[in-house]
C-alpha atoms as a PDB file:
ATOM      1  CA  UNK A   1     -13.265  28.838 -12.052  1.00  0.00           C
ATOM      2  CA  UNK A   2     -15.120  25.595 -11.403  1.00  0.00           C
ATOM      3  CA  UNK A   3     -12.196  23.877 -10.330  1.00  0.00           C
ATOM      4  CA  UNK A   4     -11.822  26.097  -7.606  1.00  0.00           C
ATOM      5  CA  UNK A   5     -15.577  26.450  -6.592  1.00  0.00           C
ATOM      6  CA  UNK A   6     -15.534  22.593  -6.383  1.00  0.00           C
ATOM      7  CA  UNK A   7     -12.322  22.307  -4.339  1.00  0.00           C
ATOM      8  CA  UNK A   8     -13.953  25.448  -1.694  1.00  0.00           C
ATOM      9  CA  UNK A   9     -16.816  23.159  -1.217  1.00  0.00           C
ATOM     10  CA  UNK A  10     -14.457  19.852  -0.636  1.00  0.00           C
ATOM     11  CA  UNK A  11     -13.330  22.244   1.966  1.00  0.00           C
ATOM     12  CA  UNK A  12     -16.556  23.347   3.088  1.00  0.00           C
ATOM     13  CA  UNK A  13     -17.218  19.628   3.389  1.00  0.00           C
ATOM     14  CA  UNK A  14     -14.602  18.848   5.256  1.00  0.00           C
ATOM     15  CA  UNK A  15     -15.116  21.573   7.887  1.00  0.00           C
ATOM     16  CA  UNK A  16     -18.426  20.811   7.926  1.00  0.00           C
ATOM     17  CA  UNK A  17     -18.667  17.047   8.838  1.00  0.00           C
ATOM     18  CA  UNK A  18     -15.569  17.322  10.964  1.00  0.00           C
ATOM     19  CA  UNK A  19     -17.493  19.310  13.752  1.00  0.00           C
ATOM     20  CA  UNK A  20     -20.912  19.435  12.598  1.00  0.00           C
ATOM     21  CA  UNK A  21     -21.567  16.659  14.387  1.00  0.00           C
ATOM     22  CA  UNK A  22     -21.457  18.868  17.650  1.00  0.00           C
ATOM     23  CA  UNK A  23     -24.631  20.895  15.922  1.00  0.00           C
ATOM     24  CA  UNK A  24     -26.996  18.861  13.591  1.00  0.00           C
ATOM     25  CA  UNK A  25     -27.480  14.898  14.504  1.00  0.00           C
ATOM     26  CA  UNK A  26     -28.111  14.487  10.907  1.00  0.00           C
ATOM     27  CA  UNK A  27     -24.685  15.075  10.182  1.00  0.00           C
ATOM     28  CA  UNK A  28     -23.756  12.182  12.107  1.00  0.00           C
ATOM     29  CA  UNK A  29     -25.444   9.883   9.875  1.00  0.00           C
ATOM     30  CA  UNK A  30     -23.652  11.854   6.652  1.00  0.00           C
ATOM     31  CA  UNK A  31     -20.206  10.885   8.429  1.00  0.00           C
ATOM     32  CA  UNK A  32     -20.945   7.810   9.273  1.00  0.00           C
ATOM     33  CA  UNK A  33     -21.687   6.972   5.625  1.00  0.00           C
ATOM     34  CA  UNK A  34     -18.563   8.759   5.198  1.00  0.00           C
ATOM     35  CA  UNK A  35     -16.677   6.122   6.894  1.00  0.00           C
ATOM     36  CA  UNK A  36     -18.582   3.424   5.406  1.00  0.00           C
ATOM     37  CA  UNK A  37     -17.284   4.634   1.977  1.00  0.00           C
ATOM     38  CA  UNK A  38     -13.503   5.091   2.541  1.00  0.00           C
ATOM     39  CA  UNK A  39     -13.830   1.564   4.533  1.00  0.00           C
ATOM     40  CA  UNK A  40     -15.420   0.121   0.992  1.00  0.00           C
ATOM     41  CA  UNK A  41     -13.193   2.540  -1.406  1.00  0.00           C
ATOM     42  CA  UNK A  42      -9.975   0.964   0.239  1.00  0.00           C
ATOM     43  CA  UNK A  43      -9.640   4.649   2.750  1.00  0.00           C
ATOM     44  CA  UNK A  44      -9.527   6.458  -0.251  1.00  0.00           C
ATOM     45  CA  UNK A  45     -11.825   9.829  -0.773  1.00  0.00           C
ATOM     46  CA  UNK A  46     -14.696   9.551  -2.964  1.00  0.00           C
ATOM     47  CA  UNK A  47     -14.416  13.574  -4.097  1.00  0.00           C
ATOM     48  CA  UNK A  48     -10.657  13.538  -4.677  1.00  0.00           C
ATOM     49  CA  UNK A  49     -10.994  10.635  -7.178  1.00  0.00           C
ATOM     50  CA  UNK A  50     -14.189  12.868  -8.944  1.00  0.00           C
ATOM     51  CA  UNK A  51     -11.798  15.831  -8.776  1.00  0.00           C
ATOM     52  CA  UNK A  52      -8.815  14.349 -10.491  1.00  0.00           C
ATOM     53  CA  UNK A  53     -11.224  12.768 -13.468  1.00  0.00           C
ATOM     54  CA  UNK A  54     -12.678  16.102 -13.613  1.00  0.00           C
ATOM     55  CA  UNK A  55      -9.603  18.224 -13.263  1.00  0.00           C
ATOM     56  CA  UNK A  56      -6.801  16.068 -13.461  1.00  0.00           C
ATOM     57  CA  UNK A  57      -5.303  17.885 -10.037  1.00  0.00           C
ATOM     58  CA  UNK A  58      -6.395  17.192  -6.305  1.00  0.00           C
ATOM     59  CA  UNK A  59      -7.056  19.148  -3.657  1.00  0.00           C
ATOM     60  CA  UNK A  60      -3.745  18.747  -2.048  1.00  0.00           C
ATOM     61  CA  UNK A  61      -1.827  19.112  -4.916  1.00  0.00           C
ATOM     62  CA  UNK A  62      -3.731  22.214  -5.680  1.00  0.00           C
ATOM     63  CA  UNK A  63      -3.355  23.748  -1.982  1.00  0.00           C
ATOM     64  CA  UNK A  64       0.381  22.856  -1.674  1.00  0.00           C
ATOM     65  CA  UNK A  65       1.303  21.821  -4.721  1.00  0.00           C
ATOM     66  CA  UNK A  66       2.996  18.639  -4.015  1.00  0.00           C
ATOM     67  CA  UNK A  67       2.321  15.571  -5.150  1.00  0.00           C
ATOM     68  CA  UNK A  68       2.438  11.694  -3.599  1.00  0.00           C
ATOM     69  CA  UNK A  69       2.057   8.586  -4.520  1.00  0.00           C
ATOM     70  CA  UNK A  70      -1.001   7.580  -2.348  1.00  0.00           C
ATOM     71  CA  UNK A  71      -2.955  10.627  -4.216  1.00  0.00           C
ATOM     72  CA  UNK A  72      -6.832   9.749  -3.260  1.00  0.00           C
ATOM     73  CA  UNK A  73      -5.608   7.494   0.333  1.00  0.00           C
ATOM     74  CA  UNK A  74      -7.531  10.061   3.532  1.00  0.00           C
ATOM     75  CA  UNK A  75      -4.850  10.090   5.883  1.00  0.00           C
ATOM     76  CA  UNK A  76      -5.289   7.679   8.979  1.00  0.00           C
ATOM     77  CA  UNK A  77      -5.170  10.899  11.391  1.00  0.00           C
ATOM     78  CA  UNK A  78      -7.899  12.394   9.424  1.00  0.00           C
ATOM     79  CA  UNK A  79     -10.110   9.466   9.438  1.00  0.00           C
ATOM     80  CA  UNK A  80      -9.535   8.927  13.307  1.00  0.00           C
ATOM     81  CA  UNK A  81     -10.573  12.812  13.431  1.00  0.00           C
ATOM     82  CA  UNK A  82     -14.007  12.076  11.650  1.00  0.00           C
ATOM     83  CA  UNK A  83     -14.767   8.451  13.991  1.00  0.00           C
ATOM     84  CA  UNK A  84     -13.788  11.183  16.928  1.00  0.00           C
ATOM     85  CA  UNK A  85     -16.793  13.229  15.696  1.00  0.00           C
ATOM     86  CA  UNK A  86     -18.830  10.726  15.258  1.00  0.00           C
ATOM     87  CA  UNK A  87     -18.598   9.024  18.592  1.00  0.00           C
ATOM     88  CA  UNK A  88     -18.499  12.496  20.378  1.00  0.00           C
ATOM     89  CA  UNK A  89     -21.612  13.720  18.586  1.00  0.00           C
ATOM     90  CA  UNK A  90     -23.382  10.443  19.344  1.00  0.00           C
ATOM     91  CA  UNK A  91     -23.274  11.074  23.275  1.00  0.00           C
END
């Protein structure tokens, strides 16, 4: 039960700082050190690494149960999505 309470509010997460932006400026400061961290983390997410300690299974391997190599890596067209937002909601 908690693993799937803390994977809806990865998801909630993501929703929310992907267009957020558009609402609240003070979610463009959350992305932004959103950024900052997958540039330091080598573009890997901060919550999928806490998720597989915790649960020893990721988001995406939960949701479609595959598994890959580059488990924690934020894809590069998701990360272009969130600098999108970021610039967008800056204007």
């Amino acid at each position: 039960m908690c693993k799937i309470v803390f994977f809806f509010g990865h998801i909630c997460f993501i929703f929310l700082f992907t267009i957020g932006a558009f609402w609240r400026w003070e979610i463009i400061i959350i992305q932004t050190m959103i950024a900052i961290s997958w540039f330091i983390n080598n573009n890997q997410c901060v919550l999928t690494q806490i998720e597989d300690h915790l649960f020893n299974e990721t988001l995406i391997e939960y949701c479609f149960d595959k598994r890959s190599y580059n488990r924690f890596t934020v894809p590069k067209h998701h990360r272009y999505m969130l600098y999108t937002s970021i610039i967008l909601g800056s204007v």
